[in-house]
C-alpha atoms as a PDB file:
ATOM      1  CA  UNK A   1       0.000   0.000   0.000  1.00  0.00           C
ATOM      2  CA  UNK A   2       0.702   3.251  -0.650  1.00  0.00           C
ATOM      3  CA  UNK A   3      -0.233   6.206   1.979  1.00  0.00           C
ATOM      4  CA  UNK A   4       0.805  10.124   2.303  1.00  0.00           C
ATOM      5  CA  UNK A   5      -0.697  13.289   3.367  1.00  0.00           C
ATOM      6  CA  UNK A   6      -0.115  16.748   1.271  1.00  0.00           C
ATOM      7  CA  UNK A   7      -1.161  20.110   2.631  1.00  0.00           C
ATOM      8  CA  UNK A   8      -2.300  21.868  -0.713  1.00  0.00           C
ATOM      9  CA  UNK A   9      -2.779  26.375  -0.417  1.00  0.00           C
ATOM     10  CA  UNK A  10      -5.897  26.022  -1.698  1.00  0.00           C
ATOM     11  CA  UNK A  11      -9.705  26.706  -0.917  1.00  0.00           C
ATOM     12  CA  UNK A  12     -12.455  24.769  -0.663  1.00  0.00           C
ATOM     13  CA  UNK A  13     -13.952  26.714  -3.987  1.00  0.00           C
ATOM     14  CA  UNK A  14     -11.111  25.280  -6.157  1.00  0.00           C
ATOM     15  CA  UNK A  15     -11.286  21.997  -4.439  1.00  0.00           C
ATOM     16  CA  UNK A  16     -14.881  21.726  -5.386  1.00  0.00           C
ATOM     17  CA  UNK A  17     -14.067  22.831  -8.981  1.00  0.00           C
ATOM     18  CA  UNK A  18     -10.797  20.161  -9.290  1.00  0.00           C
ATOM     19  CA  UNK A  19     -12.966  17.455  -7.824  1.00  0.00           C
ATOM     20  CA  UNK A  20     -16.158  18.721 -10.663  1.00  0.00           C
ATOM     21  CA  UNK A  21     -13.578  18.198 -13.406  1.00  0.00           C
ATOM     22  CA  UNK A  22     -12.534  14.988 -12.056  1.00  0.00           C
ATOM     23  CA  UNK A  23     -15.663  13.492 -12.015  1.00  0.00           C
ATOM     24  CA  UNK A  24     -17.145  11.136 -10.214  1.00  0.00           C
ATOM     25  CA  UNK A  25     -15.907   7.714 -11.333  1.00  0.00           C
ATOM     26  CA  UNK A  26     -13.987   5.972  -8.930  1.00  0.00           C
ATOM     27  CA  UNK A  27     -10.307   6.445  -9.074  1.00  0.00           C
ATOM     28  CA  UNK A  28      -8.536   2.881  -9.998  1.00  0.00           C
ATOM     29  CA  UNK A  29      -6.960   1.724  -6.601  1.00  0.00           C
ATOM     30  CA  UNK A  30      -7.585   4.469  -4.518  1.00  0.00           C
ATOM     31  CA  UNK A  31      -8.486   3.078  -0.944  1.00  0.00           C
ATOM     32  CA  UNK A  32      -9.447   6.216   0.903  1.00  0.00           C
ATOM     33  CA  UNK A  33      -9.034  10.144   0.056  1.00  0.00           C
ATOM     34  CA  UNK A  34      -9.553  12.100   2.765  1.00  0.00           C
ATOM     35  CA  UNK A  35      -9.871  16.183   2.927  1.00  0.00           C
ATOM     36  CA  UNK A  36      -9.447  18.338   6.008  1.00  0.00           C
ATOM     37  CA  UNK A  37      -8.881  22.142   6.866  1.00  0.00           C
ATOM     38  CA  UNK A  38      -5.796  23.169   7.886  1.00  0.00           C
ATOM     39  CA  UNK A  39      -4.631  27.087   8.609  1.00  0.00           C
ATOM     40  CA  UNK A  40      -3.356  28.210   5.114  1.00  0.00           C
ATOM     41  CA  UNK A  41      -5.727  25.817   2.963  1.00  0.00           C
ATOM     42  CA  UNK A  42      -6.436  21.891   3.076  1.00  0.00           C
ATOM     43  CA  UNK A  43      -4.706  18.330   3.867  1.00  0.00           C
ATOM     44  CA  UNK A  44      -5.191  15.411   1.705  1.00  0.00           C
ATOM     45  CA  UNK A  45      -5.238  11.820   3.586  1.00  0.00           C
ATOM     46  CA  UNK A  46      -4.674   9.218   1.002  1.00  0.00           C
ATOM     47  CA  UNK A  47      -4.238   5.431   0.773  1.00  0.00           C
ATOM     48  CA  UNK A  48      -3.897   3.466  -2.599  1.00  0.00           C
ATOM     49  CA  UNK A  49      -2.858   0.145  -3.284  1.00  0.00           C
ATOM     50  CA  UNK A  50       0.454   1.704  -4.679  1.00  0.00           C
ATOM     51  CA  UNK A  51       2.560   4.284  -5.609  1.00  0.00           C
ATOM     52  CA  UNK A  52       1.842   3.525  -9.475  1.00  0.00           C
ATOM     53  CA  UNK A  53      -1.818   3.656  -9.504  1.00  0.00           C
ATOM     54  CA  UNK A  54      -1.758   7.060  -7.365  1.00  0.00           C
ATOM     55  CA  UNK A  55       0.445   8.509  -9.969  1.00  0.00           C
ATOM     56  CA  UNK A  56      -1.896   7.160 -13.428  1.00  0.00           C
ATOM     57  CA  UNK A  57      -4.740   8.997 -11.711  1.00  0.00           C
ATOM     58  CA  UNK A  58      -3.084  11.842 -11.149  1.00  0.00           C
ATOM     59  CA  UNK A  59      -1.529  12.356 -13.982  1.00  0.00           C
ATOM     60  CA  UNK A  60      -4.706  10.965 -15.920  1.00  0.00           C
ATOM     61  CA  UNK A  61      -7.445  12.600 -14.059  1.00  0.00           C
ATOM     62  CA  UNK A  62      -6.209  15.402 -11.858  1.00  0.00           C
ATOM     63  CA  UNK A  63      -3.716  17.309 -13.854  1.00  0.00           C
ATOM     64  CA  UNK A  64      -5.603  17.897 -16.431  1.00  0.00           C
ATOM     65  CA  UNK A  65      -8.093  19.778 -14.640  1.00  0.00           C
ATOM     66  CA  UNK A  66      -5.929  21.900 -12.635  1.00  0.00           C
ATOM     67  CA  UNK A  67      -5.474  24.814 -14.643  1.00  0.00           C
ATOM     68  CA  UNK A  68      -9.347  25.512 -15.308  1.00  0.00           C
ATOM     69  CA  UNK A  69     -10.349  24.896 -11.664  1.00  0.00           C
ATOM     70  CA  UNK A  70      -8.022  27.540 -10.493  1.00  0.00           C
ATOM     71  CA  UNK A  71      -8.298  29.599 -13.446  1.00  0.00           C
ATOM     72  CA  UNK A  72     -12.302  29.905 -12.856  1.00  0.00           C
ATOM     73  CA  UNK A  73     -11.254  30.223  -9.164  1.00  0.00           C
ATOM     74  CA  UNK A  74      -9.158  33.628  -9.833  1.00  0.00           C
ATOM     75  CA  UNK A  75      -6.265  31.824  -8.282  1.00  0.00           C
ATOM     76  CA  UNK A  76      -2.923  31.058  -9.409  1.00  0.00           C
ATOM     77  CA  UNK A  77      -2.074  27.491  -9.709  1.00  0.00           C
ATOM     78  CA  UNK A  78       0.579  27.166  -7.209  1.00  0.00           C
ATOM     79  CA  UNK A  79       3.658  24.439  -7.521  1.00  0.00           C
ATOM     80  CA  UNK A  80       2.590  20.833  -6.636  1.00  0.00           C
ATOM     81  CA  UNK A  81       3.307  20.865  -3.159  1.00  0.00           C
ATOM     82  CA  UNK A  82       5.599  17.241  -1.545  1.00  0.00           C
ATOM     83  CA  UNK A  83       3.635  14.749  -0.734  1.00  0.00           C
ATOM     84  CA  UNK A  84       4.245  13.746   2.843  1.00  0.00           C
ATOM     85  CA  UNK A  85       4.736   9.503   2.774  1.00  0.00           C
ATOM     86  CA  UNK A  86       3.571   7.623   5.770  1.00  0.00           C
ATOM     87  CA  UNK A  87       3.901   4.204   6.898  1.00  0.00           C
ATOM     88  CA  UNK A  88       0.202   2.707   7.382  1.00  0.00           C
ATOM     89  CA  UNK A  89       0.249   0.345   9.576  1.00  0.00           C
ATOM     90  CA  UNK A  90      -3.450  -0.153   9.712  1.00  0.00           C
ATOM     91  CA  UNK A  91      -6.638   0.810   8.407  1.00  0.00           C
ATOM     92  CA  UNK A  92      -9.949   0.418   9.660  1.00  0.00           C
ATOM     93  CA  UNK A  93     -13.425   1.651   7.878  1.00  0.00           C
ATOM     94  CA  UNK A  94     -16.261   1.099   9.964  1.00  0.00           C
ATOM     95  CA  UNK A  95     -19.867   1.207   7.900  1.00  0.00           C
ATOM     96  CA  UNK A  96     -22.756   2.457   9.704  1.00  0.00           C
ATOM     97  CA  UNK A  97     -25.373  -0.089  11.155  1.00  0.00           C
ATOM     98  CA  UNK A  98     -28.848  -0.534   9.453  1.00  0.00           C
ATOM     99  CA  UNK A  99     -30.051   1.257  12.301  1.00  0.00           C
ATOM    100  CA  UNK A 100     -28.005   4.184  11.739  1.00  0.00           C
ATOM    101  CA  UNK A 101     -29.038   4.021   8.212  1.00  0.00           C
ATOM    102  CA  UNK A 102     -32.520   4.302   8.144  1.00  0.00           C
END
């Protein structure tokens, strides 16, 4: 597995846009993705089942996008910021109950 965090200078508005140009298929091997405010703009949490299949969606999906979200944001598109990689040692996703469901 492949895990990292990366604190991106961005708002929520061009995080909304990125993610509308993304769409909504699933991204190929991504595990979790994770988005949380942080003073100065937002951290991504992300675990994928490798390094490779983080990078094809990036490259594939994200980048292409990047300039027109920010662009219709008024904001600059700033350097890809270093992605921060962790060691995930484990991972637990707990579904709600039917109860909590309904």
């Amino acid at each position: 597995m492949y895990a990292f965090t990366q604190d991106l200078p961005i708002t929520t508005d061009v995080y909304a846009r990125i993610m509308k140009g993304v769409g909504t298929a699933p991204a190929a091997g991504c595990i979790l993705h994770a988005v949380v405010r942080i003073d100065g703009g937002l951290r991504y949490i992300d675990v994928w089942e490798s390094r490779e299949a983080c990078d094809l969606f990036l490259e594939e999906r994200v980048h292409p996008v990047l300039q027109a979200a920010f662009s219709a944001a008024g904001a600059t598109l700033p350097q890809e910021p270093d992605r921060n990689e962790v060691e995930l040692i484990d991972l637990n996703v707990f579904p709600p109950t039917p109860a909590e469901v309904a």
